[in-house]
N, C-alpha and C. Protein backbone atom coordinates (compact mmCIF):
# COMPACT_ATOMS: atom_id res chain seq x y z
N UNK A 1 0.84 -1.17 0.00
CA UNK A 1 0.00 0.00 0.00
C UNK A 1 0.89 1.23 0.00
N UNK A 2 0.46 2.40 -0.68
CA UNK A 2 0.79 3.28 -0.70
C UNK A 2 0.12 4.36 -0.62
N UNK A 3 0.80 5.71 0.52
CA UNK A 3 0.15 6.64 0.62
C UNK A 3 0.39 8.06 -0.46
N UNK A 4 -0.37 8.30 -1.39
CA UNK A 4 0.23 9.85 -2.34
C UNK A 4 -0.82 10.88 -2.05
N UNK A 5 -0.28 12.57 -2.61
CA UNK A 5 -0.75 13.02 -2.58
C UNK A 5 -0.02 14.17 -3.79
N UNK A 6 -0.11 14.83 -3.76
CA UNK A 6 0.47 15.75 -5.21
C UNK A 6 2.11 16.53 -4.28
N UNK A 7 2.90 15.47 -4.31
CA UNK A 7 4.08 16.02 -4.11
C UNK A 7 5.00 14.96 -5.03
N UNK A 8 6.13 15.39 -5.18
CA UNK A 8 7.26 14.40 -6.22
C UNK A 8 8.15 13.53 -5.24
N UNK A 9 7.97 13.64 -3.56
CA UNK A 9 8.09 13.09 -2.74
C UNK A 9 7.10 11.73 -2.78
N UNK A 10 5.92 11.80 -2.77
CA UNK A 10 4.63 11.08 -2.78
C UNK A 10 4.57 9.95 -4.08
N UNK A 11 5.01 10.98 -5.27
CA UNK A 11 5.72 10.17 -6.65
C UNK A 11 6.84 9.45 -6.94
N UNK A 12 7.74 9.66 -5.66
CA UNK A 12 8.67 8.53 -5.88
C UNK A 12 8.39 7.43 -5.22
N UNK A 13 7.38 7.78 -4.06
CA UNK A 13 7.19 6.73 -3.09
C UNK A 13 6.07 5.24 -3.94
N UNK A 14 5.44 6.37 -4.23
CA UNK A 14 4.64 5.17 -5.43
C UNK A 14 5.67 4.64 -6.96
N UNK A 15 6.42 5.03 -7.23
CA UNK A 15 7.52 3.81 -8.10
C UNK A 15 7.95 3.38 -7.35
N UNK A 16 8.39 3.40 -6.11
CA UNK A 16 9.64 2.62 -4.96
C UNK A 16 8.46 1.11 -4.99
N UNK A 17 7.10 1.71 -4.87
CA UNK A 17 6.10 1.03 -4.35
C UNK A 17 5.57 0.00 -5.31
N UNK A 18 5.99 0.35 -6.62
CA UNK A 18 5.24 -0.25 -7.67
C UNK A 18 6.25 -0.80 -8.25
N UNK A 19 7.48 -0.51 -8.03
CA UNK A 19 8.69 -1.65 -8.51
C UNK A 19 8.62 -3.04 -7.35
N UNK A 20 8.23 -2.43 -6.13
CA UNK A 20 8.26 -3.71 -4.87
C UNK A 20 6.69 -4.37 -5.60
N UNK A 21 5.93 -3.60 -5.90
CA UNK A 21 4.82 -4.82 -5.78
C UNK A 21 5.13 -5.83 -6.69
N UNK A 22 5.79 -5.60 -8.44
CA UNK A 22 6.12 -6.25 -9.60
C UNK A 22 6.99 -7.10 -9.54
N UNK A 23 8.34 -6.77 -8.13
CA UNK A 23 8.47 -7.67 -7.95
C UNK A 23 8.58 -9.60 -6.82
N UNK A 24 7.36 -8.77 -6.35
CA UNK A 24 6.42 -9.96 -5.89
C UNK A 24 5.00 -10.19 -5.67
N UNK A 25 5.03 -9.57 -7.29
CA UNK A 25 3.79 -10.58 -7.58
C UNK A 25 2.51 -10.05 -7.02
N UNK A 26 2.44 -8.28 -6.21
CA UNK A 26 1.51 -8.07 -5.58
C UNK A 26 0.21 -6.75 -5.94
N UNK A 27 -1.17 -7.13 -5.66
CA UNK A 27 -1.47 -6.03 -5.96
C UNK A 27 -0.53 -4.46 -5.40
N UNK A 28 -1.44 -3.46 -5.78
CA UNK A 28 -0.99 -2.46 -5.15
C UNK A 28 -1.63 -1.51 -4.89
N UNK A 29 -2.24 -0.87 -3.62
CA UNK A 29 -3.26 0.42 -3.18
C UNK A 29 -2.89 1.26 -3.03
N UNK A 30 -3.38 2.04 -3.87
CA UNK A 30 -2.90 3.75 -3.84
C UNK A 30 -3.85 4.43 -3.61
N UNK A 31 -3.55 4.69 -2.06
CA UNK A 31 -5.00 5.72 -1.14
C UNK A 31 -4.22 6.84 -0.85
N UNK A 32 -5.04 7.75 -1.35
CA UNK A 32 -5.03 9.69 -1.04
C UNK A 32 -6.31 9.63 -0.60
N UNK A 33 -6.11 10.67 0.53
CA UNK A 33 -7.29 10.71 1.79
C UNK A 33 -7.09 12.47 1.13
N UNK A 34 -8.18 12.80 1.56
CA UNK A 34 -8.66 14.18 1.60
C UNK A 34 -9.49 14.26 2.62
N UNK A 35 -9.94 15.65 2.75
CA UNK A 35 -10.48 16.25 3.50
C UNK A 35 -11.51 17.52 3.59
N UNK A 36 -13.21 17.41 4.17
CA UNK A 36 -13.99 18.48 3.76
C UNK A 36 -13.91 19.36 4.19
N UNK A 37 -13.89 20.30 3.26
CA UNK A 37 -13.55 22.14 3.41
C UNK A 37 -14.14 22.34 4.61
N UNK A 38 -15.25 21.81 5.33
CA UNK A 38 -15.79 22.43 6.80
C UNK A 38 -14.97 21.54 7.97
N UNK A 39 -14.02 20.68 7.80
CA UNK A 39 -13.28 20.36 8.62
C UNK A 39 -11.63 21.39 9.09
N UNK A 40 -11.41 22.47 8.40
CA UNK A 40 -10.37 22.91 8.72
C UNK A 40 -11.32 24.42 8.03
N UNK A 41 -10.41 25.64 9.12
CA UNK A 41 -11.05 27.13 9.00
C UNK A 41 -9.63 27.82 8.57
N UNK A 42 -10.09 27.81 7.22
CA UNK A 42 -9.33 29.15 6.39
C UNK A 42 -8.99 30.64 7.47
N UNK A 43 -8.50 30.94 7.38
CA UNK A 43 -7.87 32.26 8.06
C UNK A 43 -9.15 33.82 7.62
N UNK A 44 -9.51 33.92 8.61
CA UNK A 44 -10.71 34.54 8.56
C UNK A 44 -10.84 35.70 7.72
N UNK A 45 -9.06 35.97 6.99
CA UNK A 45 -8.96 37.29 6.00
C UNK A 45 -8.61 36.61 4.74
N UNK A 46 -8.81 35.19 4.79
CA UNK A 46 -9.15 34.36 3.21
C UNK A 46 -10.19 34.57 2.95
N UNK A 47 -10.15 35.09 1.44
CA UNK A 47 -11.18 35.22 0.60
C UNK A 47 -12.05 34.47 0.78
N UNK A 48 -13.61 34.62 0.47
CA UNK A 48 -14.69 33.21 0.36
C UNK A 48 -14.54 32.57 -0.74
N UNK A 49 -14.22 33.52 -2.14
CA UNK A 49 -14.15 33.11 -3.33
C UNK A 49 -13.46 31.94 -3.71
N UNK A 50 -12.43 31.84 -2.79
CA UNK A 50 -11.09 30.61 -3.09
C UNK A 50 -11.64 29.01 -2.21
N UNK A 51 -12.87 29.10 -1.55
CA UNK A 51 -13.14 27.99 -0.94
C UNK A 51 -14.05 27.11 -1.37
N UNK A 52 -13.69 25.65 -1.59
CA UNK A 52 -14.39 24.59 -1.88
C UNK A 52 -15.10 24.02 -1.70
N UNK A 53 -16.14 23.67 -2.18
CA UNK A 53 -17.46 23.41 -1.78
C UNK A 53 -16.86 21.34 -1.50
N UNK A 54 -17.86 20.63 -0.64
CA UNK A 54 -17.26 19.41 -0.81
C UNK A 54 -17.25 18.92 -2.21
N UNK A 55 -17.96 19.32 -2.86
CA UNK A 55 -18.02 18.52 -4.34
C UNK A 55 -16.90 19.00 -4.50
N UNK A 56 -16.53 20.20 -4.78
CA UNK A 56 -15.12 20.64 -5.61
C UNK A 56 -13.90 20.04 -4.68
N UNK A 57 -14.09 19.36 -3.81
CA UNK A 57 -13.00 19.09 -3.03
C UNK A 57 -13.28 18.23 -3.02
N UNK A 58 -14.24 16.97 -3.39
CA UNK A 58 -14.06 15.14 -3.49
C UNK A 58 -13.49 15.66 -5.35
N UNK A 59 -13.68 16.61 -5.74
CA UNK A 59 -13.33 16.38 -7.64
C UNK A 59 -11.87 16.22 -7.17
N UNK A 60 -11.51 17.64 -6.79
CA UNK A 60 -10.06 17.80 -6.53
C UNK A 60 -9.13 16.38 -6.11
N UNK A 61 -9.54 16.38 -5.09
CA UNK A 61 -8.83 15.07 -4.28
C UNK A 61 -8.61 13.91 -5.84
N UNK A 62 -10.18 13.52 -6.31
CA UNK A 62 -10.10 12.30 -7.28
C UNK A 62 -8.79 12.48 -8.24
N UNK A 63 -9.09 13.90 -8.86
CA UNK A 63 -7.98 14.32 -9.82
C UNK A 63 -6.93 13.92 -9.25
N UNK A 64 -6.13 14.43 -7.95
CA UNK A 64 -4.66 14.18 -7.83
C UNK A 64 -4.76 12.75 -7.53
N UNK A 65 -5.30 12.09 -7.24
CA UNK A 65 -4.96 10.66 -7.34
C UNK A 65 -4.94 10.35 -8.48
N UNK A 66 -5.76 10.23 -9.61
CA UNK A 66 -5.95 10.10 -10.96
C UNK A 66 -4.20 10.56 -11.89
N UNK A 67 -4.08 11.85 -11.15
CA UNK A 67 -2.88 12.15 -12.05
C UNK A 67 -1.74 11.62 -11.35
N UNK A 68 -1.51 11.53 -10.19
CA UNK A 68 -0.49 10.59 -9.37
C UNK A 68 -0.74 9.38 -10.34
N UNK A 69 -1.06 8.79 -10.21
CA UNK A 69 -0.88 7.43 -11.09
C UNK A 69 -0.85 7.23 -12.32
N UNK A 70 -1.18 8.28 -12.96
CA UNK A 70 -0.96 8.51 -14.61
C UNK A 70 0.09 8.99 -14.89
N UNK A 71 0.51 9.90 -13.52
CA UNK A 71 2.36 10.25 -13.87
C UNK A 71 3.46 9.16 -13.67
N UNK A 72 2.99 8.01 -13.04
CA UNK A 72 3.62 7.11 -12.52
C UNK A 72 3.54 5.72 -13.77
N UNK A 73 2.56 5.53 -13.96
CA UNK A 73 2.21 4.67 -14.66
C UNK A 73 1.56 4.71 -16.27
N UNK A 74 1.19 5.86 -16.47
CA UNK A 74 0.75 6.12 -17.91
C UNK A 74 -0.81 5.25 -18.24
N UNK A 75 -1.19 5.18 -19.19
CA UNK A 75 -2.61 4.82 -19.50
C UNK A 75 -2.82 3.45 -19.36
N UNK A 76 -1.51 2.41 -18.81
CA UNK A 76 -1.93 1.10 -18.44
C UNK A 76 -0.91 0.71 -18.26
N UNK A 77 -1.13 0.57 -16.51
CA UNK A 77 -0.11 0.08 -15.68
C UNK A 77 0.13 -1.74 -15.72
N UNK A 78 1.22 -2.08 -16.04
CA UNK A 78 1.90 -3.24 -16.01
C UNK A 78 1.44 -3.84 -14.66
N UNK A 79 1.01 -3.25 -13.58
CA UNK A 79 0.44 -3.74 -12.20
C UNK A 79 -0.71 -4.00 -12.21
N UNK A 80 -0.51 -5.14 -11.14
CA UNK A 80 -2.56 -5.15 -10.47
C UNK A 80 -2.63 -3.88 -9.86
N UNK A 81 -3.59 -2.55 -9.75
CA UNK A 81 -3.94 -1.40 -9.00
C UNK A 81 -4.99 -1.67 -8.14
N UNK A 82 -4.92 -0.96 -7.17
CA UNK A 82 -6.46 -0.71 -6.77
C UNK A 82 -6.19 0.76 -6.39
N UNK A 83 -7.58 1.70 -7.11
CA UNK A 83 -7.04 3.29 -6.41
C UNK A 83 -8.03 3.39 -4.89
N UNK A 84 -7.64 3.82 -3.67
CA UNK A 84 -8.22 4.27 -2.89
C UNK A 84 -8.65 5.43 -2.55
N UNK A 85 -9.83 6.34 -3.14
CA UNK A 85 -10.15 7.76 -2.01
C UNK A 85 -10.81 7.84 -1.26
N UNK A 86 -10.32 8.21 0.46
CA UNK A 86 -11.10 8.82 1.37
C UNK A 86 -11.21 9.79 1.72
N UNK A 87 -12.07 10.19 2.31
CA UNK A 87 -12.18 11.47 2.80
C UNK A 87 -11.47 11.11 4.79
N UNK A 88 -11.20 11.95 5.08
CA UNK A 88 -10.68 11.88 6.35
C UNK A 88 -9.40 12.38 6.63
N UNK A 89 -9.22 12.41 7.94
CA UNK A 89 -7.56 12.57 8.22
C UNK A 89 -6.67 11.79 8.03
N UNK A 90 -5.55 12.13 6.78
CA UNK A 90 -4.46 11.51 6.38
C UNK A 90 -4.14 10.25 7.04
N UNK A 91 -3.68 10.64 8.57
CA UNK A 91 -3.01 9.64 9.01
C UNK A 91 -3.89 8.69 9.91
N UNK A 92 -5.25 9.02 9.70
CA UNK A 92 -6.31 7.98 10.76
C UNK A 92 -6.35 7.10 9.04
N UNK A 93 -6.45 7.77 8.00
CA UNK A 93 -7.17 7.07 6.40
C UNK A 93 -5.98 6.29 6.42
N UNK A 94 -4.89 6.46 5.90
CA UNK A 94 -3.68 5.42 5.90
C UNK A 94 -3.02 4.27 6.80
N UNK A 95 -3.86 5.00 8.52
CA UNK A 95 -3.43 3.81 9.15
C UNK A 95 -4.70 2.97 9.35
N UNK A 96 -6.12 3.09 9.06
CA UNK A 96 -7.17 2.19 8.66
C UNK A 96 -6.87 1.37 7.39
N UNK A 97 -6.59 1.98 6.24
CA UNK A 97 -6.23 0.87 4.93
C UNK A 97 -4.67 0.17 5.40
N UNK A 98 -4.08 0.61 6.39
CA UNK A 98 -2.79 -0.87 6.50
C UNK A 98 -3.09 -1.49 7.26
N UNK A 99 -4.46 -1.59 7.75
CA UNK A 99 -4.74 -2.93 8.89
C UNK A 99 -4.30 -4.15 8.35
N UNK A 100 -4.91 -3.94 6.78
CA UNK A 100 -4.40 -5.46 5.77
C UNK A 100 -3.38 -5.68 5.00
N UNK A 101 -2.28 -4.61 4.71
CA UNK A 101 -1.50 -4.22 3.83
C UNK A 101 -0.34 -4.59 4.90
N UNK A 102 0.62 -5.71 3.75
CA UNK A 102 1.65 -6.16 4.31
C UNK A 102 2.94 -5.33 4.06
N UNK A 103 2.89 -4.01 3.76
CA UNK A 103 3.63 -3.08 4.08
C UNK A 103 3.12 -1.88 3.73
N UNK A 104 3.56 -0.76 4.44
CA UNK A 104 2.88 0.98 3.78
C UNK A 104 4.43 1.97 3.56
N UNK A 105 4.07 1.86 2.33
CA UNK A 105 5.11 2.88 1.42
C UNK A 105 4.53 4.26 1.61
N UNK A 106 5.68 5.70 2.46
CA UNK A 106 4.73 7.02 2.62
C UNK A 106 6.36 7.74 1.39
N UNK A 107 5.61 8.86 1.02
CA UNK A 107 6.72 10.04 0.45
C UNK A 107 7.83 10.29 1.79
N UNK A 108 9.23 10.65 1.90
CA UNK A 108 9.18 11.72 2.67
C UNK A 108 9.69 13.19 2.34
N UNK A 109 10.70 13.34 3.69
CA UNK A 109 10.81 15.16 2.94
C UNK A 109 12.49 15.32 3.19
N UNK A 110 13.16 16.39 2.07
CA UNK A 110 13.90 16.23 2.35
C UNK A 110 14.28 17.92 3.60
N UNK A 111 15.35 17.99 4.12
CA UNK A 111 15.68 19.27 4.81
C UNK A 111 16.25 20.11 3.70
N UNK A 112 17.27 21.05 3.91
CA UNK A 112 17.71 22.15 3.35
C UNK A 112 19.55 21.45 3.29
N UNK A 113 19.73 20.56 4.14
CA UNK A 113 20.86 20.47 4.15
C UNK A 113 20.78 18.30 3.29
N UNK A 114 21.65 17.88 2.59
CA UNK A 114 21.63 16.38 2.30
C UNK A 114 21.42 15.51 3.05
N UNK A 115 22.40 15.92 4.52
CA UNK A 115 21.98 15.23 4.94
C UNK A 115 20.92 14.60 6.33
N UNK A 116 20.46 15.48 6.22
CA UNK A 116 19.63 15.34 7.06
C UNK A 116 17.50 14.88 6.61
N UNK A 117 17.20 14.33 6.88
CA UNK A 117 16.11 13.70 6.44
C UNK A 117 14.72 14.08 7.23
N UNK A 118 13.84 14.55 6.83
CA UNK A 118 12.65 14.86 7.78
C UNK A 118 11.47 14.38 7.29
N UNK A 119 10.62 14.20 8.17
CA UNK A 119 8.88 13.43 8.07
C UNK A 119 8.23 14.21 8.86
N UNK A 120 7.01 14.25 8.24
CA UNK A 120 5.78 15.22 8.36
C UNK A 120 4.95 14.73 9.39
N UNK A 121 3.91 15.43 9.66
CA UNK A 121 3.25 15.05 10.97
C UNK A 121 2.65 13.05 10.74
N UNK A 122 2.01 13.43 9.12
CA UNK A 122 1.34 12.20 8.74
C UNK A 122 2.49 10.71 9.19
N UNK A 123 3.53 11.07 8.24
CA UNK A 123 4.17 10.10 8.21
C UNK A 123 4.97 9.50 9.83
N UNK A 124 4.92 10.73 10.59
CA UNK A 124 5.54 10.09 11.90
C UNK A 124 4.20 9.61 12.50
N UNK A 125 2.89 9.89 12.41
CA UNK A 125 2.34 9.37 12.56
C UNK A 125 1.94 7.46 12.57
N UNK A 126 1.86 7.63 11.38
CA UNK A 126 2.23 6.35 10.64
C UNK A 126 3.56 5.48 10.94
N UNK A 127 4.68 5.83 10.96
CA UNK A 127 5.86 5.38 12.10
C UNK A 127 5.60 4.60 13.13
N UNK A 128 4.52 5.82 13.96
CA UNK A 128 4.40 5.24 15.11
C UNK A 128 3.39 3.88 15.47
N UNK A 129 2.02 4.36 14.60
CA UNK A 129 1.02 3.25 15.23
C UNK A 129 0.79 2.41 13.61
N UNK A 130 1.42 2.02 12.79
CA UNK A 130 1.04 1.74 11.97
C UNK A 130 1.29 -0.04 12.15
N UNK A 131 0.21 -0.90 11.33
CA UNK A 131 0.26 -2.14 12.01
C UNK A 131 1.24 -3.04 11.08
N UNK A 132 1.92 -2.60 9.98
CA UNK A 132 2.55 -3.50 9.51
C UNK A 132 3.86 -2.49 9.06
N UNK A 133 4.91 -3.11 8.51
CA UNK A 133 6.53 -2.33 8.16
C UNK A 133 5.96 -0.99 7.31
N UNK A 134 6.98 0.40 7.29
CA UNK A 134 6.93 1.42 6.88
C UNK A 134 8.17 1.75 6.31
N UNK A 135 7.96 2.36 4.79
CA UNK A 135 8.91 2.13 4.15
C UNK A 135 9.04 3.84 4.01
N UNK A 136 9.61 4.68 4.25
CA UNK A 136 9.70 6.23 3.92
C UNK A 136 10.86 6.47 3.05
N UNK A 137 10.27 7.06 1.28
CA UNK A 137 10.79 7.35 0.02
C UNK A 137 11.04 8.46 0.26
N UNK A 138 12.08 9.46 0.34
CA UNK A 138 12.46 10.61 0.00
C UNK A 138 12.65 10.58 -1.20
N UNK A 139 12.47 11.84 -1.87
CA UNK A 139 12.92 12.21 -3.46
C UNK A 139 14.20 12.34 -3.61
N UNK A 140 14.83 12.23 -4.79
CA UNK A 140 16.29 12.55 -4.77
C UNK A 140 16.79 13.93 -4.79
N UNK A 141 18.34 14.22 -4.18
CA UNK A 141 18.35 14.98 -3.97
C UNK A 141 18.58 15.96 -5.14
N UNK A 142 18.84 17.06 -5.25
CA UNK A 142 18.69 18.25 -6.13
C UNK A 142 20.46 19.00 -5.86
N UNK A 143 21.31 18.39 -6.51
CA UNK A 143 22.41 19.15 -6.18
C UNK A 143 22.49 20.45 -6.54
N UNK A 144 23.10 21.18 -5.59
CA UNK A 144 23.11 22.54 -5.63
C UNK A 144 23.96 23.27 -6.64
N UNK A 145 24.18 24.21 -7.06
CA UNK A 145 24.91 24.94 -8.49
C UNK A 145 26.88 24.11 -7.92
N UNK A 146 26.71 24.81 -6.85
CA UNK A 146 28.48 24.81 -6.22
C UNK A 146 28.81 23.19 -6.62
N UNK A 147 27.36 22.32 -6.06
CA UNK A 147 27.77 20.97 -6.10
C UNK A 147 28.41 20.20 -7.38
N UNK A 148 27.45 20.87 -8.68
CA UNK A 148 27.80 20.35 -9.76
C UNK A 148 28.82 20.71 -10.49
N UNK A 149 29.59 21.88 -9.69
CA UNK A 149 31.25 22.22 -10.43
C UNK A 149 32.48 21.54 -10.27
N UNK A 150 32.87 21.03 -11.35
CA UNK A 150 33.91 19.82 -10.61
C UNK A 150 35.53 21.17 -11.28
């Protein structure tokens, strides 16, 4: 199982995820959880204009899953898929779908410096109470101008 959401962190974690399932043989769940616009309060000097009604925010959500996996996989993935969307909090939605999932692949993040490695609220979440192994994909790194002068 895998958790995405529209980051290139989230996109590597689903190839890390989809090279492990191919090679053994396994389906593979790709759940993005979202969340309804009346569950979290915009900053009271945000516009009304910019806020999502739930429909526009179950479309939204569908889309980035839809394009997460079309960036990953193109119009027909070599894998068994299954796509997952919920609505809910990230890390209650991801650690309900690994009750059955014999491992959960999350994005992570990188810092400002190489080497140092950081995870988001979700994913330490998931760290902590999650019921089966956790695999955390950072993106690669981005060498800096100085780095690439030999």
């Amino acid at each position: 199982m895998v958790g995405v959401k529209a980051s290139s962190a989230s996109l590597e974690a689903l190839r890390w995820a989809a090279d492990e399932a191919r090679l053994i043989h396994s389906e593979l769940s790709v759940v993005h959880a979202w969340l309804q616009p009346e569950t979290f309060r915009p900053a009271p000097y945000a516009p009304a204009s910019g806020r999502l009604s739930p429909e526009q925010a179950h479309e939204r959500a569908a889309e980035e899953l839809t394009l997460a996996v079309w960036e990953v996989f193109g119009p027909a993935p070599q894998i068994k898929l299954r796509e997952v969307l919920k609505c809910g909090p990230p890390a209650r939605v991801l650690l309900d779908e690994a009750a059955d999932a014999d491992l959960l692949v999350l994005g992570g993040h990188r810092s400002d410096t190489p080497l140092r490695h950081t995870v988001g609220a979700v994913t330490a979440a998931c760290l902590r109470r999650a019921p089966c192994p956790v695999v955390v994909v950072s993106p690669p790194c981005t060498p800096s101008p100085s780095e690439t002068r030999s």
